[in-house]
C-alpha atoms as a PDB file:
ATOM      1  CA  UNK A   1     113.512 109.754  57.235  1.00  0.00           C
ATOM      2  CA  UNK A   2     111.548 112.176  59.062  1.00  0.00           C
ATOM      3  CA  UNK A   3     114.463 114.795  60.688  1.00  0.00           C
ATOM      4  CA  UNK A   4     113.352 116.827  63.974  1.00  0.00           C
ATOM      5  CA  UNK A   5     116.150 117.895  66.628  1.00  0.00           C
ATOM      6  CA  UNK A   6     114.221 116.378  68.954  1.00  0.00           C
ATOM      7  CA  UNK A   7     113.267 112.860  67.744  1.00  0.00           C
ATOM      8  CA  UNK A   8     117.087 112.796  66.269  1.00  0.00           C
ATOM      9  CA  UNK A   9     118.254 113.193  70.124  1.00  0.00           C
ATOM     10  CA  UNK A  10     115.688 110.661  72.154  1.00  0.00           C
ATOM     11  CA  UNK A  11     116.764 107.883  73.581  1.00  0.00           C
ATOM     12  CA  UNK A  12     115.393 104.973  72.274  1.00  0.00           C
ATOM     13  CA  UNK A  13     116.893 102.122  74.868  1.00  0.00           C
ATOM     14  CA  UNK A  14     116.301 101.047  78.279  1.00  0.00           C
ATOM     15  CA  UNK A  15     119.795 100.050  78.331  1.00  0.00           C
ATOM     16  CA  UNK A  16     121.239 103.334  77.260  1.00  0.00           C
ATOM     17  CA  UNK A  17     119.222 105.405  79.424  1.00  0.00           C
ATOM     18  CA  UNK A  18     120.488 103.036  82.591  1.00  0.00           C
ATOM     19  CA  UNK A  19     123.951 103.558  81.716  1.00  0.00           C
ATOM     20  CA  UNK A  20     123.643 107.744  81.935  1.00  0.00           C
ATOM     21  CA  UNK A  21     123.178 107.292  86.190  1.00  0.00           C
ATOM     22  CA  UNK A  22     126.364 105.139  85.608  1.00  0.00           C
ATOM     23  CA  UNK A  23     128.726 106.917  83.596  1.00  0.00           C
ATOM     24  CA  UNK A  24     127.967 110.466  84.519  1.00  0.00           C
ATOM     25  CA  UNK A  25     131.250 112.335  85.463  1.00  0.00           C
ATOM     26  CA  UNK A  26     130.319 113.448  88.776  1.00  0.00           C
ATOM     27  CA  UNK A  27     133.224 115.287  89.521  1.00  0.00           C
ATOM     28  CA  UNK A  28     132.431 118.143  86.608  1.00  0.00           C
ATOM     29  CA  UNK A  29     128.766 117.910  85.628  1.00  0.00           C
ATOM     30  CA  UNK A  30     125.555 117.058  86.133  1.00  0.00           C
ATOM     31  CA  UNK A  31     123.101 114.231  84.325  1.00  0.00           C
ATOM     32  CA  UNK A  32     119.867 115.518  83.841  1.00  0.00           C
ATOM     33  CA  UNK A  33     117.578 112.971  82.922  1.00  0.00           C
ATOM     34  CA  UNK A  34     113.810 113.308  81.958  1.00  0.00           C
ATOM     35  CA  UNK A  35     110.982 111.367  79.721  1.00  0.00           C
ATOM     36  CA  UNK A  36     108.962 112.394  76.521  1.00  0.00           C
ATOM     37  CA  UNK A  37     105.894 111.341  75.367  1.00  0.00           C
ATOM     38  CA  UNK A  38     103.073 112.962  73.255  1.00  0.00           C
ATOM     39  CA  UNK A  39     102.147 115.258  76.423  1.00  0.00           C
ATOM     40  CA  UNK A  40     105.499 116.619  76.095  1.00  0.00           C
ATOM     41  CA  UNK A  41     105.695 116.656  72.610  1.00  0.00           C
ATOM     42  CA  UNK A  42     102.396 119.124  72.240  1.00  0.00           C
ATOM     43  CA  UNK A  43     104.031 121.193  75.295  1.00  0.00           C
ATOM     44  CA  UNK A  44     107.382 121.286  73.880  1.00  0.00           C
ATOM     45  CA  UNK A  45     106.034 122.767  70.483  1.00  0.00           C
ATOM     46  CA  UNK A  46     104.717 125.763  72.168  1.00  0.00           C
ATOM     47  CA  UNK A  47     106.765 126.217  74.851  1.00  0.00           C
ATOM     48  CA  UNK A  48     110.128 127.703  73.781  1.00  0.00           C
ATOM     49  CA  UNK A  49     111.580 127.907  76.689  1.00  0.00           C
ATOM     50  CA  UNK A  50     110.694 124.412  77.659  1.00  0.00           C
ATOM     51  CA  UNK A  51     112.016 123.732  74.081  1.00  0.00           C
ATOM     52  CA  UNK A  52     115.663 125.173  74.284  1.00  0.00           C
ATOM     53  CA  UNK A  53     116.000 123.470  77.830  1.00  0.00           C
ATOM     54  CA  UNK A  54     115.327 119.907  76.786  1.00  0.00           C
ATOM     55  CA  UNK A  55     117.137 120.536  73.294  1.00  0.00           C
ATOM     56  CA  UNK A  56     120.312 122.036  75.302  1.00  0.00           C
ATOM     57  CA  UNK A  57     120.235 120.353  78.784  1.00  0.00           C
ATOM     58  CA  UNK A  58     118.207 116.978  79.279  1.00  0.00           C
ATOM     59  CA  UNK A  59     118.989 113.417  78.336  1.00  0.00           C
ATOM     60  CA  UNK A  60     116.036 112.373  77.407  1.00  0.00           C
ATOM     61  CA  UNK A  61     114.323 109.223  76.493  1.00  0.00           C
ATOM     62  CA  UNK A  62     110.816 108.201  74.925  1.00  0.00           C
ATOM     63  CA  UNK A  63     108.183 107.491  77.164  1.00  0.00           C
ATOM     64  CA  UNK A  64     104.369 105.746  75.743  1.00  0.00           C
ATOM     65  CA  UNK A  65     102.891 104.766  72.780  1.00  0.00           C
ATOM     66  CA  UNK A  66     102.537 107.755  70.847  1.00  0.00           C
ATOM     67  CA  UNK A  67     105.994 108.871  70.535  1.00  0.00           C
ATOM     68  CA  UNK A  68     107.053 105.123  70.484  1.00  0.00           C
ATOM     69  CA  UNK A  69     104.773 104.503  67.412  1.00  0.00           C
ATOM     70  CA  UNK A  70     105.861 108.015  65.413  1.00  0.00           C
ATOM     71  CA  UNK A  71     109.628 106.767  65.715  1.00  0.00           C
ATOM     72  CA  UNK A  72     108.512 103.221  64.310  1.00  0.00           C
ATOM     73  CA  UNK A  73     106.735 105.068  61.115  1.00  0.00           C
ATOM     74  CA  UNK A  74     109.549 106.987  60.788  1.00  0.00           C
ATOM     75  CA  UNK A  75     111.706 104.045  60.377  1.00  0.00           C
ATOM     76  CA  UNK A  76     114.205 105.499  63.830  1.00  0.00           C
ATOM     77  CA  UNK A  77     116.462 102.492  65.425  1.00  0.00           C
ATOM     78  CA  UNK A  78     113.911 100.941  68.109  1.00  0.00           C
ATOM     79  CA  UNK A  79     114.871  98.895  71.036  1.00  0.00           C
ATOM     80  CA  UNK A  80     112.193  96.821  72.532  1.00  0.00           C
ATOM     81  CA  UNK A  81     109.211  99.804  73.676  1.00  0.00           C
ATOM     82  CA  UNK A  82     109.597 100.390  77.731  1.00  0.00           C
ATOM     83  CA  UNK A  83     107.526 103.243  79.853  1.00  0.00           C
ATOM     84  CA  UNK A  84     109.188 105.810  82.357  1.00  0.00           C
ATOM     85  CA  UNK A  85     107.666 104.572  85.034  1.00  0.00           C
ATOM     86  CA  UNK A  86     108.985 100.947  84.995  1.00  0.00           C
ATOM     87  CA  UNK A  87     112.457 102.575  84.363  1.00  0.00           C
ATOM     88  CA  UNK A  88     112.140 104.850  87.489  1.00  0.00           C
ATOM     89  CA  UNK A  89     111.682 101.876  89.594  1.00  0.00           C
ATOM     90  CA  UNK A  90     115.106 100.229  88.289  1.00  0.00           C
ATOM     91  CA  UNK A  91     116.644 103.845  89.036  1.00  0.00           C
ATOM     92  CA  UNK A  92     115.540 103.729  92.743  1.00  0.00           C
ATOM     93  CA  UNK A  93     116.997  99.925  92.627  1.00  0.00           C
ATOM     94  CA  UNK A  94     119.823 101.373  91.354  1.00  0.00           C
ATOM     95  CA  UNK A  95     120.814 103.960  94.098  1.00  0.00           C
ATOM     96  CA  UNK A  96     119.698 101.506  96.913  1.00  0.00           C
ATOM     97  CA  UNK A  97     122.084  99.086  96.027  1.00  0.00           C
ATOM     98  CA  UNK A  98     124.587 102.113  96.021  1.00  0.00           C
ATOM     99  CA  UNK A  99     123.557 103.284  98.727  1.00  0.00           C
ATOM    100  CA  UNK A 100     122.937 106.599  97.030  1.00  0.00           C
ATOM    101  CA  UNK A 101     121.757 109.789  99.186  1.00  0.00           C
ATOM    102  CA  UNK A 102     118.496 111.116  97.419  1.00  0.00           C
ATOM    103  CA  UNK A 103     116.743 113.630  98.071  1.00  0.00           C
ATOM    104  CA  UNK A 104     113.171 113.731  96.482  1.00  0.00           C
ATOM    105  CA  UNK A 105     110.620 116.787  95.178  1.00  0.00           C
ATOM    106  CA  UNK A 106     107.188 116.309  94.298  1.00  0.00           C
ATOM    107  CA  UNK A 107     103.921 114.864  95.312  1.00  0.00           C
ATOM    108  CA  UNK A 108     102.131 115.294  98.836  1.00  0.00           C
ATOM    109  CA  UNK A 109     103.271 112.259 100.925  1.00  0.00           C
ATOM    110  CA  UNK A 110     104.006 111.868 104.676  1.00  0.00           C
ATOM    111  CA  UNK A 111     107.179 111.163 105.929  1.00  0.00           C
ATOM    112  CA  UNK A 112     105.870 107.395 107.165  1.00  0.00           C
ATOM    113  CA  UNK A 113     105.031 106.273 103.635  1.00  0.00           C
ATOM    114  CA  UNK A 114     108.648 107.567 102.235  1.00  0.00           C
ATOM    115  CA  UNK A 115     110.794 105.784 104.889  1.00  0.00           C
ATOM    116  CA  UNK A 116     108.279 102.591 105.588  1.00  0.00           C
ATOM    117  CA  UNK A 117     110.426  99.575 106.650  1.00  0.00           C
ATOM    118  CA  UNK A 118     110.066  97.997 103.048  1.00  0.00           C
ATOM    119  CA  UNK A 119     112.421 100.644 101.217  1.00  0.00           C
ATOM    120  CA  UNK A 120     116.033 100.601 101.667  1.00  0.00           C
ATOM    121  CA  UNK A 121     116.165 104.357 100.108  1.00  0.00           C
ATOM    122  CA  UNK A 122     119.097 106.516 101.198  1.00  0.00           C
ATOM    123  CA  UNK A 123     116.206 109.472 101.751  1.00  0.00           C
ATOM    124  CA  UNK A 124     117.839 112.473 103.491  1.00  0.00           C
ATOM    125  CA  UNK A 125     115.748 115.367 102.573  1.00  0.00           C
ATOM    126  CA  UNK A 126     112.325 116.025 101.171  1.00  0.00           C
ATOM    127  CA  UNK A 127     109.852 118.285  99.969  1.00  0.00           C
ATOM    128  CA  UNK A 128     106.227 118.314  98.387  1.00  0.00           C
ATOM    129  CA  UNK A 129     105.768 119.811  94.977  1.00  0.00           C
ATOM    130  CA  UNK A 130     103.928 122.405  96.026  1.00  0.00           C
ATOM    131  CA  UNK A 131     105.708 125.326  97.504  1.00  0.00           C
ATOM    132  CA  UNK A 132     105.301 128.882  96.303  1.00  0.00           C
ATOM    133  CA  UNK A 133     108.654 130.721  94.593  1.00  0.00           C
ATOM    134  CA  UNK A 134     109.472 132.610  97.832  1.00  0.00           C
ATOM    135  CA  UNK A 135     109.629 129.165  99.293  1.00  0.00           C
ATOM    136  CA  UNK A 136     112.261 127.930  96.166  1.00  0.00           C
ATOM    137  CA  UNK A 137     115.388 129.484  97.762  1.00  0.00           C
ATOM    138  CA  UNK A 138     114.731 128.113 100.966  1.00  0.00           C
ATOM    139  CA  UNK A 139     114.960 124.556  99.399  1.00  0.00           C
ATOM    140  CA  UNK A 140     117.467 124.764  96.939  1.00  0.00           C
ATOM    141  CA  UNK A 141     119.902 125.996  99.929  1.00  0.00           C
ATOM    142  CA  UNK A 142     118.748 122.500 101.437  1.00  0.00           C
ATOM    143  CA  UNK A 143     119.027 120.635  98.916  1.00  0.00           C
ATOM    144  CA  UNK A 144     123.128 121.980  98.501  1.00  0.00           C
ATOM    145  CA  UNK A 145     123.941 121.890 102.258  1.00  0.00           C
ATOM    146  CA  UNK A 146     122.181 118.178 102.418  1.00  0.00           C
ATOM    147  CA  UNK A 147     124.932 117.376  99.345  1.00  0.00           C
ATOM    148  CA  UNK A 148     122.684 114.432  97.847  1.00  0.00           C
ATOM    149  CA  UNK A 149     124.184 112.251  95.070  1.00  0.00           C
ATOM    150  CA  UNK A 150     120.663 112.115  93.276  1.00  0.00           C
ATOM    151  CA  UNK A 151     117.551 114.243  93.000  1.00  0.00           C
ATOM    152  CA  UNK A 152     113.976 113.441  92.010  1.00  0.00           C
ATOM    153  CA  UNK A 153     111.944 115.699  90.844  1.00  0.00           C
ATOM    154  CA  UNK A 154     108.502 114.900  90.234  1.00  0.00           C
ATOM    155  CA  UNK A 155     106.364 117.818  89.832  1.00  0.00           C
ATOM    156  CA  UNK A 156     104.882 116.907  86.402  1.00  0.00           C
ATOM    157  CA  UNK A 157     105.673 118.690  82.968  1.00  0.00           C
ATOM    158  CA  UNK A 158     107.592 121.898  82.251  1.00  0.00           C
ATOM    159  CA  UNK A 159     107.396 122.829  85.985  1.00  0.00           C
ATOM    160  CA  UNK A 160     110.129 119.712  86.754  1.00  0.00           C
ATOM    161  CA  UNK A 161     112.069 120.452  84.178  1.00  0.00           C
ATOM    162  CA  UNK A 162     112.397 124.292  84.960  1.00  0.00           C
ATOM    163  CA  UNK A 163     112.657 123.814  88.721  1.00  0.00           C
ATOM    164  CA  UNK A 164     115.892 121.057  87.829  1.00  0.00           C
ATOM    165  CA  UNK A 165     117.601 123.486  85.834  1.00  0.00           C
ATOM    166  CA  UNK A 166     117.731 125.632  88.618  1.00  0.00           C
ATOM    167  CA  UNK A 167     118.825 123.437  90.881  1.00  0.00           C
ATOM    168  CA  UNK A 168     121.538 122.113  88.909  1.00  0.00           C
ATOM    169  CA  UNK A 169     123.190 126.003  88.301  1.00  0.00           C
ATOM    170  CA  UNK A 170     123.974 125.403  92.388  1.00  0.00           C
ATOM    171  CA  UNK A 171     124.840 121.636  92.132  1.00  0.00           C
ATOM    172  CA  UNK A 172     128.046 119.742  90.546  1.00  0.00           C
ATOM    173  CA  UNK A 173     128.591 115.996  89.668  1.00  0.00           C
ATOM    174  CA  UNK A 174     124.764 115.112  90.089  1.00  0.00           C
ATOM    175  CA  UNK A 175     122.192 113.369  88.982  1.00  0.00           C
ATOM    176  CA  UNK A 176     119.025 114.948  88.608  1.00  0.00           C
ATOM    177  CA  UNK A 177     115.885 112.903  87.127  1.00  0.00           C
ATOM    178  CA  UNK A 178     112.407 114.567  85.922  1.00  0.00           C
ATOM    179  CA  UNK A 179     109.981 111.221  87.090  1.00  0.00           C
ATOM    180  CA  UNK A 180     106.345 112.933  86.919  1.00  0.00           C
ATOM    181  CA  UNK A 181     103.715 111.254  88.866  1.00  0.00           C
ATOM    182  CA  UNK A 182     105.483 108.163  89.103  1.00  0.00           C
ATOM    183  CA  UNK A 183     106.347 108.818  93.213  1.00  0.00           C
ATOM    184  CA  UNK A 184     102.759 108.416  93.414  1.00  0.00           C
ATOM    185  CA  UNK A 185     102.886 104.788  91.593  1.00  0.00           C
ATOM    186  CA  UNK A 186     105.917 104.440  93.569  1.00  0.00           C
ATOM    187  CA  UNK A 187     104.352 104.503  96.869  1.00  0.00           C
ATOM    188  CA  UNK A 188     101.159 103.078  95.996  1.00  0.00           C
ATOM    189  CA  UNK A 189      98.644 106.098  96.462  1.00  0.00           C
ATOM    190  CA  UNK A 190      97.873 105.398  92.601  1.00  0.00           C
ATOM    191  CA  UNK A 191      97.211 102.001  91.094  1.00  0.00           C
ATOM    192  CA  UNK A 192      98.513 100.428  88.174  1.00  0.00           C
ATOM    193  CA  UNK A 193      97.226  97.876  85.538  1.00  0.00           C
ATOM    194  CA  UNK A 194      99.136  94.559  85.256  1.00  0.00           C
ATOM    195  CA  UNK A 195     101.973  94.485  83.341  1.00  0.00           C
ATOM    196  CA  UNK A 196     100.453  92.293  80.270  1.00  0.00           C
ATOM    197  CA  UNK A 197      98.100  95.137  79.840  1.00  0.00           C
ATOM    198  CA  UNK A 198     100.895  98.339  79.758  1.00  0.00           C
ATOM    199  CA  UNK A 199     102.815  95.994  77.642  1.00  0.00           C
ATOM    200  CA  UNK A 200     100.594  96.092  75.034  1.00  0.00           C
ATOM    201  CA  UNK A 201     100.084 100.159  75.272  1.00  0.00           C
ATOM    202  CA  UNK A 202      96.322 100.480  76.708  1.00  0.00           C
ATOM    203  CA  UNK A 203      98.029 101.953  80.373  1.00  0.00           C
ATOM    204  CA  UNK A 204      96.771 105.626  79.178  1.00  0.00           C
ATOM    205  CA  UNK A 205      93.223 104.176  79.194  1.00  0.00           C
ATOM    206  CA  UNK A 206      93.280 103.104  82.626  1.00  0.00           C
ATOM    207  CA  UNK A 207      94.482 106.042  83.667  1.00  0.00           C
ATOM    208  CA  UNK A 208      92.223 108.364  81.740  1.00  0.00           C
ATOM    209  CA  UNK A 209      89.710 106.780  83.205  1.00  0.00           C
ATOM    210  CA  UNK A 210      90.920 106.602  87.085  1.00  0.00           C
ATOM    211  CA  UNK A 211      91.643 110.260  86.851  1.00  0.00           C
ATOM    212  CA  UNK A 212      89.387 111.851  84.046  1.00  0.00           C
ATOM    213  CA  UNK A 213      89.559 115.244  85.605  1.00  0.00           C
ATOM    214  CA  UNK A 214      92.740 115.692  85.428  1.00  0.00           C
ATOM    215  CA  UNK A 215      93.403 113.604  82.492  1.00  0.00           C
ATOM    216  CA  UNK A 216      90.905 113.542  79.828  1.00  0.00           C
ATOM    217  CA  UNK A 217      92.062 116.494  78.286  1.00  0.00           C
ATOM    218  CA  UNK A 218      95.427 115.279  77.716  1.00  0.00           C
ATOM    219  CA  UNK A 219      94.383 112.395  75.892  1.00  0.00           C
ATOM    220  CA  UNK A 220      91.161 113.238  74.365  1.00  0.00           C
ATOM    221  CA  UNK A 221      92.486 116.684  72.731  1.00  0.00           C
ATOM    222  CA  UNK A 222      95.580 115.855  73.168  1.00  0.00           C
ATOM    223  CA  UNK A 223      95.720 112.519  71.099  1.00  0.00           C
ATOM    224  CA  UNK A 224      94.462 114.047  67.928  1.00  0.00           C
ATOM    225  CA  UNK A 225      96.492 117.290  68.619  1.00  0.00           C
ATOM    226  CA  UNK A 226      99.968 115.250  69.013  1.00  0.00           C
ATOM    227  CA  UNK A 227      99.477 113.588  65.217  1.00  0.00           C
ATOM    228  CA  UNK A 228      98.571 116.740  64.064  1.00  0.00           C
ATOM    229  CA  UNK A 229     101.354 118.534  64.702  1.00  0.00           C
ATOM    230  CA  UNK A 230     103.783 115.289  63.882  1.00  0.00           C
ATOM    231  CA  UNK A 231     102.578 115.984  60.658  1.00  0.00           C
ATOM    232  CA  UNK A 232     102.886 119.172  60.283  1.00  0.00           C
ATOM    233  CA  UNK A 233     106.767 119.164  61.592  1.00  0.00           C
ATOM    234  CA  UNK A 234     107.078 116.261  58.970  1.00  0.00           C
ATOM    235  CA  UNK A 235     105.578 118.049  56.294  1.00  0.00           C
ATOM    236  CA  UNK A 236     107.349 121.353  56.500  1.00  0.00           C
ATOM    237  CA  UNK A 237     110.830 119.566  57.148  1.00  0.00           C
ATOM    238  CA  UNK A 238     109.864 118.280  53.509  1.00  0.00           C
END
């Protein structure tokens, strides 16, 4: 079997991951929860720092084809495949049936589309992902005075990660979850393909193609450059 610390420690369960926002201790420490997918994977094996903080800190669960299909070839215990985005959504049910206070970072939204009438989130704070590192302080001591029970962080990969690791050296007994872009799938402002068609793994395609400058990159480099360095990790484990 292929050995890497990292695809030894993913999650591989919908389940599993659902039970971290449940049995977290939240009088001691804090869950941090993020995704990983081949994006991550190419990021995480030349990013050290971003490296030693999901190897040390996150829980964190597989997210799209590509790292789904690497764990099936090497022979890893599978659960049926599921996609971070569909498990954000049954997070948010989560804490509104819980009445959870959240707090949410990332995106650019208005305040009208975050509390419309059709949510039942406990939303007492937010902030858009895009504030400069004098502005940091200024919302991390809002984020401890507004004492949320869960944070969302979705400022897309490392900068989530390193902005939650931050916040969670001033927080106890929280949970803190790394969601990407999926506020904006959330809310609508980006469109999704029907379910029959993510289910099958084509979602990337859609997407590449509804946002090929931002994306194309990632998928047409970054495709061939995930595999590659699979193999390589594989081969020099050997």
């Amino acid at each position: 079997m292929h050995k890497s610390l990292i695809f030894d420690k993913l999650i591989t369960s919908e389940e599993e991951t659902l039970r971290l926002i449940n049995n977290r201790d939240r009088l001691l420490n804090n869950c941090l929860i993020t995704y990983f997918n081949q994006h991550c994977y190419n990021i995480y094996s030349s990013n050290k720092v971003y490296q030693l903080l999901i190897d040390k800190n996150f829980k964190t669960y597989i997210d799209g084809i590509g790292i789904f299909l690497v764990m099936k070839i090497f022979r890893y215990p599978m659960g049926s495949r599921f996609n971070a985005t569909d498990l954000n959504e049954k997070f948010l049910q989560y804490f509104i049936e819980r009445n959870y206070k959240v707090y949410i970072v990332g995106g650019k939204f208005s305040k009208d589309l975050l509390t419309s009438s059709n949510r039942k989130l406990n939303l007492i704070g937010y902030r858009d992902g895009f504030f400069t590192d004098s502005e940091e302080e200024e919302l991390l001591l809002d984020i401890c005075a507004k004492d949320p029970d869960v944070i969302i962080v979705g400022m897309g990969v490392p900068k989530q990660e390193f902005f939650s690791i931050r916040l969670s050296n001033r927080l106890k007994g929280k949970s803190i979850i790394c969601v990407g872009n999926f506020l904006e799938f959330y809310l609508g402002t980006i469109k999704r393909i029907p379910k029959s068609f993510r289910n099958i793994g084509v979602e990337w395609i859609f997407r590449m193609i509804s946002e090929p400058g931002r994306l194309w990159k990632r998928y047409i480099i970054g495709t061939p450059l995930f595999f590659f360095l699979v193999m390589k990790e594989y081969f020099s484990n050997k």
